[in-house]
C-alpha atoms as a PDB file:
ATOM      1  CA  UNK A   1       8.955 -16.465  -1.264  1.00  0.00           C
ATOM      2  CA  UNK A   2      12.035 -14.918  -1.730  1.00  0.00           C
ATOM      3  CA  UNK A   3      13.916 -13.456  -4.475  1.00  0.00           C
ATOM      4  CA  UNK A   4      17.003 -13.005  -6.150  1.00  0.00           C
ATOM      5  CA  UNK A   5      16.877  -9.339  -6.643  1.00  0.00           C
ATOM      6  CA  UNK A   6      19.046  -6.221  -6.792  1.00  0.00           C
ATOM      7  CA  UNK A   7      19.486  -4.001  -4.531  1.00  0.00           C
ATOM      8  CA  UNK A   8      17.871  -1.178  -6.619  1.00  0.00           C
ATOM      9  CA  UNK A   9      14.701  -3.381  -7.716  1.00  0.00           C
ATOM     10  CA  UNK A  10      14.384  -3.910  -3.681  1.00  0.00           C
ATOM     11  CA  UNK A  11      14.557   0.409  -3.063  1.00  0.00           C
ATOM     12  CA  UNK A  12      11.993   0.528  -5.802  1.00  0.00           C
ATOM     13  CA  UNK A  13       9.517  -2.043  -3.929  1.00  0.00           C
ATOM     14  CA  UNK A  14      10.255  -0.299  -0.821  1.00  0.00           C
ATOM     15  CA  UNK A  15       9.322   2.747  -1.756  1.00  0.00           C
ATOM     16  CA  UNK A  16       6.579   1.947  -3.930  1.00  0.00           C
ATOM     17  CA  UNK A  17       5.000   1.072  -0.843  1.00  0.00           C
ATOM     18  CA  UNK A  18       6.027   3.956   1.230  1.00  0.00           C
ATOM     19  CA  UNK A  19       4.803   6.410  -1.166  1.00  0.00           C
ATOM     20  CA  UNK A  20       1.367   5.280  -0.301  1.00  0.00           C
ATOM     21  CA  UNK A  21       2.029   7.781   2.843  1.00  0.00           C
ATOM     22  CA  UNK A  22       1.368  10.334   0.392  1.00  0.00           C
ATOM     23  CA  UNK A  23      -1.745   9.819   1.643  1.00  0.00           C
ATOM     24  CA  UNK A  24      -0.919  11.854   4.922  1.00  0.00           C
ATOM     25  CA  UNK A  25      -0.320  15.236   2.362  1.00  0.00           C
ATOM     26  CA  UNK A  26      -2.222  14.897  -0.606  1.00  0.00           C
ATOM     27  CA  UNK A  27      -6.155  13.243  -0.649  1.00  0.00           C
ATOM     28  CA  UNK A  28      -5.864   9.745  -2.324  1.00  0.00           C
ATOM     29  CA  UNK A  29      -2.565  10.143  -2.411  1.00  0.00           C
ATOM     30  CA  UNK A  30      -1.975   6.613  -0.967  1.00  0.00           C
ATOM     31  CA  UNK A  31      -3.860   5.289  -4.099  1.00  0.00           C
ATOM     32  CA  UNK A  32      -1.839   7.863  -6.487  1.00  0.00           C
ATOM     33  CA  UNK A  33       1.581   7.714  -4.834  1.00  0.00           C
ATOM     34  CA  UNK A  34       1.570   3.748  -5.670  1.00  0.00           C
ATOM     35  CA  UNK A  35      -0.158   3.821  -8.848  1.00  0.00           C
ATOM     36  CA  UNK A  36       2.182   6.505 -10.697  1.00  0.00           C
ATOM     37  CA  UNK A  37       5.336   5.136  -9.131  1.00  0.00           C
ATOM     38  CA  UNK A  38       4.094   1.344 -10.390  1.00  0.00           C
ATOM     39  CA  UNK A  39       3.328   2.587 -14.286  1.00  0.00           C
ATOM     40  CA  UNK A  40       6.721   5.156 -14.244  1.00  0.00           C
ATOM     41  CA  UNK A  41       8.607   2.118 -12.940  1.00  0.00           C
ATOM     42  CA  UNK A  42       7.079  -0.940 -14.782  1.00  0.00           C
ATOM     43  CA  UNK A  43      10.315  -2.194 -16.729  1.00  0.00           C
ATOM     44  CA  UNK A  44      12.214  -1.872 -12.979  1.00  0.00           C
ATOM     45  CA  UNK A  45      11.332  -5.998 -12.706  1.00  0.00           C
ATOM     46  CA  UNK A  46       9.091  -8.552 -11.896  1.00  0.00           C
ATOM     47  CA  UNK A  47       9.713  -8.114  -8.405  1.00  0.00           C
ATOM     48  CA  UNK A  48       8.921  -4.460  -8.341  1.00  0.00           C
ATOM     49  CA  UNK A  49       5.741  -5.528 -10.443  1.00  0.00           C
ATOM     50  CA  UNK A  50       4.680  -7.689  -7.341  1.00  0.00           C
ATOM     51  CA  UNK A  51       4.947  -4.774  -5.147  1.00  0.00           C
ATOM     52  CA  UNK A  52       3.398  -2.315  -7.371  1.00  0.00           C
ATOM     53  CA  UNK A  53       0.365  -4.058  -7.352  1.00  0.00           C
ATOM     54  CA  UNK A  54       0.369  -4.990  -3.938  1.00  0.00           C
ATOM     55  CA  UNK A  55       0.720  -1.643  -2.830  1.00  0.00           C
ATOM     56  CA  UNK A  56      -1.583  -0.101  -5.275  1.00  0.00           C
ATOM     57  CA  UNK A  57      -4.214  -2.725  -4.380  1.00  0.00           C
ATOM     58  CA  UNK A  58      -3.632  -1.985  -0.729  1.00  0.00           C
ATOM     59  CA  UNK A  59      -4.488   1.681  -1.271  1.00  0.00           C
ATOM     60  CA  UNK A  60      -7.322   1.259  -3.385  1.00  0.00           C
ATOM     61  CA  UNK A  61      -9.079  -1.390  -0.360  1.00  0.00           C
ATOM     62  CA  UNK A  62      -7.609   1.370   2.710  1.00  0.00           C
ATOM     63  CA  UNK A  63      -9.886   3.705   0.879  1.00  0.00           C
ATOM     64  CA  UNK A  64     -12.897   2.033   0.563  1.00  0.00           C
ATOM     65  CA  UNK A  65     -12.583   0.890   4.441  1.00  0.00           C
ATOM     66  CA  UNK A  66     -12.514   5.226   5.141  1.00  0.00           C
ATOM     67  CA  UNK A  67     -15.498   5.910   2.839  1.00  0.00           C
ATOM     68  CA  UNK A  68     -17.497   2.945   4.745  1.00  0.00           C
ATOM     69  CA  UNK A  69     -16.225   4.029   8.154  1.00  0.00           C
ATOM     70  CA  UNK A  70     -17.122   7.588   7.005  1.00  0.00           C
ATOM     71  CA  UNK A  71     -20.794   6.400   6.006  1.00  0.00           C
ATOM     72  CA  UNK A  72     -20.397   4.887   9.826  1.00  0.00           C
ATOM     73  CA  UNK A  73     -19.861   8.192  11.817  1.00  0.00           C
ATOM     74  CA  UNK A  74     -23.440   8.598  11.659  1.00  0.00           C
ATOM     75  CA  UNK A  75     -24.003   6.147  14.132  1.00  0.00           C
ATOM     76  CA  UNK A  76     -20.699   6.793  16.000  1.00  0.00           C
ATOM     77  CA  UNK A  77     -18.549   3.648  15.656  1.00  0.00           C
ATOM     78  CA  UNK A  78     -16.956   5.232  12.501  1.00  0.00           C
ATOM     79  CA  UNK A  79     -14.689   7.131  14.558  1.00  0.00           C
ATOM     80  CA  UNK A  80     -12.969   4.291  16.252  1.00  0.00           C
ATOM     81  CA  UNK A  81     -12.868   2.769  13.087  1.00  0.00           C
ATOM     82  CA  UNK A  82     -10.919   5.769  11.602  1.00  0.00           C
ATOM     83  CA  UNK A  83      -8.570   5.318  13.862  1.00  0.00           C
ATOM     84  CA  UNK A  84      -8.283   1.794  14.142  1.00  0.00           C
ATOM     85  CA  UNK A  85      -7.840   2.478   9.979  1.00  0.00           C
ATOM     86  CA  UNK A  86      -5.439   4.620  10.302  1.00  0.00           C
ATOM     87  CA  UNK A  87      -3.142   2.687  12.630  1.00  0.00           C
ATOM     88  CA  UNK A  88      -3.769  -0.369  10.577  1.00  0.00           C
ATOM     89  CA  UNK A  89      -2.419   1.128   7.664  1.00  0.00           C
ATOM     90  CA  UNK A  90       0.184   2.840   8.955  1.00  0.00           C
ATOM     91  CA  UNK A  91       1.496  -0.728  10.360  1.00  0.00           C
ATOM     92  CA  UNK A  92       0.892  -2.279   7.133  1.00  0.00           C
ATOM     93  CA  UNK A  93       2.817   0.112   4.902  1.00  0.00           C
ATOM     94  CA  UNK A  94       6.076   0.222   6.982  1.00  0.00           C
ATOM     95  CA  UNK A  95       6.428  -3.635   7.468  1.00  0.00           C
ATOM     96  CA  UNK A  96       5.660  -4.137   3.573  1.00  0.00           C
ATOM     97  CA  UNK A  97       8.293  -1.779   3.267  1.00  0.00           C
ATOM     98  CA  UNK A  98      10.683  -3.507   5.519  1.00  0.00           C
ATOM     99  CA  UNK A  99       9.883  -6.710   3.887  1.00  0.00           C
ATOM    100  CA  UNK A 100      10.611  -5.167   0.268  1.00  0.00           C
ATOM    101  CA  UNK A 101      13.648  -3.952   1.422  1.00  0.00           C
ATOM    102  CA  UNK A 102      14.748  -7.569   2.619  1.00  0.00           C
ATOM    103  CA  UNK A 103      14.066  -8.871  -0.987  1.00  0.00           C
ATOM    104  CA  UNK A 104      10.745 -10.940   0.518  1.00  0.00           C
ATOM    105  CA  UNK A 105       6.986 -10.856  -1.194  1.00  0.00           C
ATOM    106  CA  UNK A 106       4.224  -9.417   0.969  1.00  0.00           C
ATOM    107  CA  UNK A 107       0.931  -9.609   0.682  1.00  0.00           C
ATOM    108  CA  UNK A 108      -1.486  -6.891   3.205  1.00  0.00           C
ATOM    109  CA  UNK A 109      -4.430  -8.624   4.924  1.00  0.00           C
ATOM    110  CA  UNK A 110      -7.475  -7.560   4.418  1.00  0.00           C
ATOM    111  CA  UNK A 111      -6.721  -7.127   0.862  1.00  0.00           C
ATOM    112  CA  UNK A 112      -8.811  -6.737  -2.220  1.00  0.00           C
ATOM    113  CA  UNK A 113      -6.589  -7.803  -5.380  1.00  0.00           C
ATOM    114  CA  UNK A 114      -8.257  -5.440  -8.281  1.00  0.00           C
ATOM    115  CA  UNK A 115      -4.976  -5.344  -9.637  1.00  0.00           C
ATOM    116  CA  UNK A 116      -3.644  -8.393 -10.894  1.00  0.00           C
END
């Protein structure tokens, strides 16, 4: 679905989701980066709302699928899934981005929606 937004409401969703890289500095940062930038920036417009959450919920599953691929480095295949993670998420974030940017809703696979 797309929508009529401004071109400042779009930067917002873009980078909502794009602060979930956080991740790569901070621990949970790609739960935190999306999560403060969503409740600093609630008034920015439904739009941005639909990305907040997105992104926030995106972070929130990505880190469950590490602490169950973490549990699963005990019997080896948690390594591959690390990585496979990792890459996955990495994808993910930048075309959500992208698709922000454009002004079009996105919604990650592989999603759980906590945040509604």
């Amino acid at each position: 679905m797309n929508h009529l937004v401004g071109k400042e409401e779009r930067m917002w969703a873009m980078i909502v989701h794009l602060s979930a890289l956080l991740g790569l500095l901070i621990p949970f940062g790609n739960v935190l980066g999306p999560l403060l930038l969503w409740l600093f920036k609630q008034d920015e417009g439904v739009f941005f709302q639909e990305h907040g959450k997105e992104a926030l919920n995106f972070g929130i599953s990505v880190t469950i699928y590490a602490v169950i691929s973490s549990v699963l480095v005990l019997v080896l295949i948690g390594v591959i899934l690390w990585v496979a993670l990792f890459l996955f998420w990495i994808v993910f974030v930048v075309i959500a981005a992208v698709r922000a940017n454009e002004g079009k809703t996105y919604r990650y696979p592989l999603t759980f929606r906590f945040v509604k």
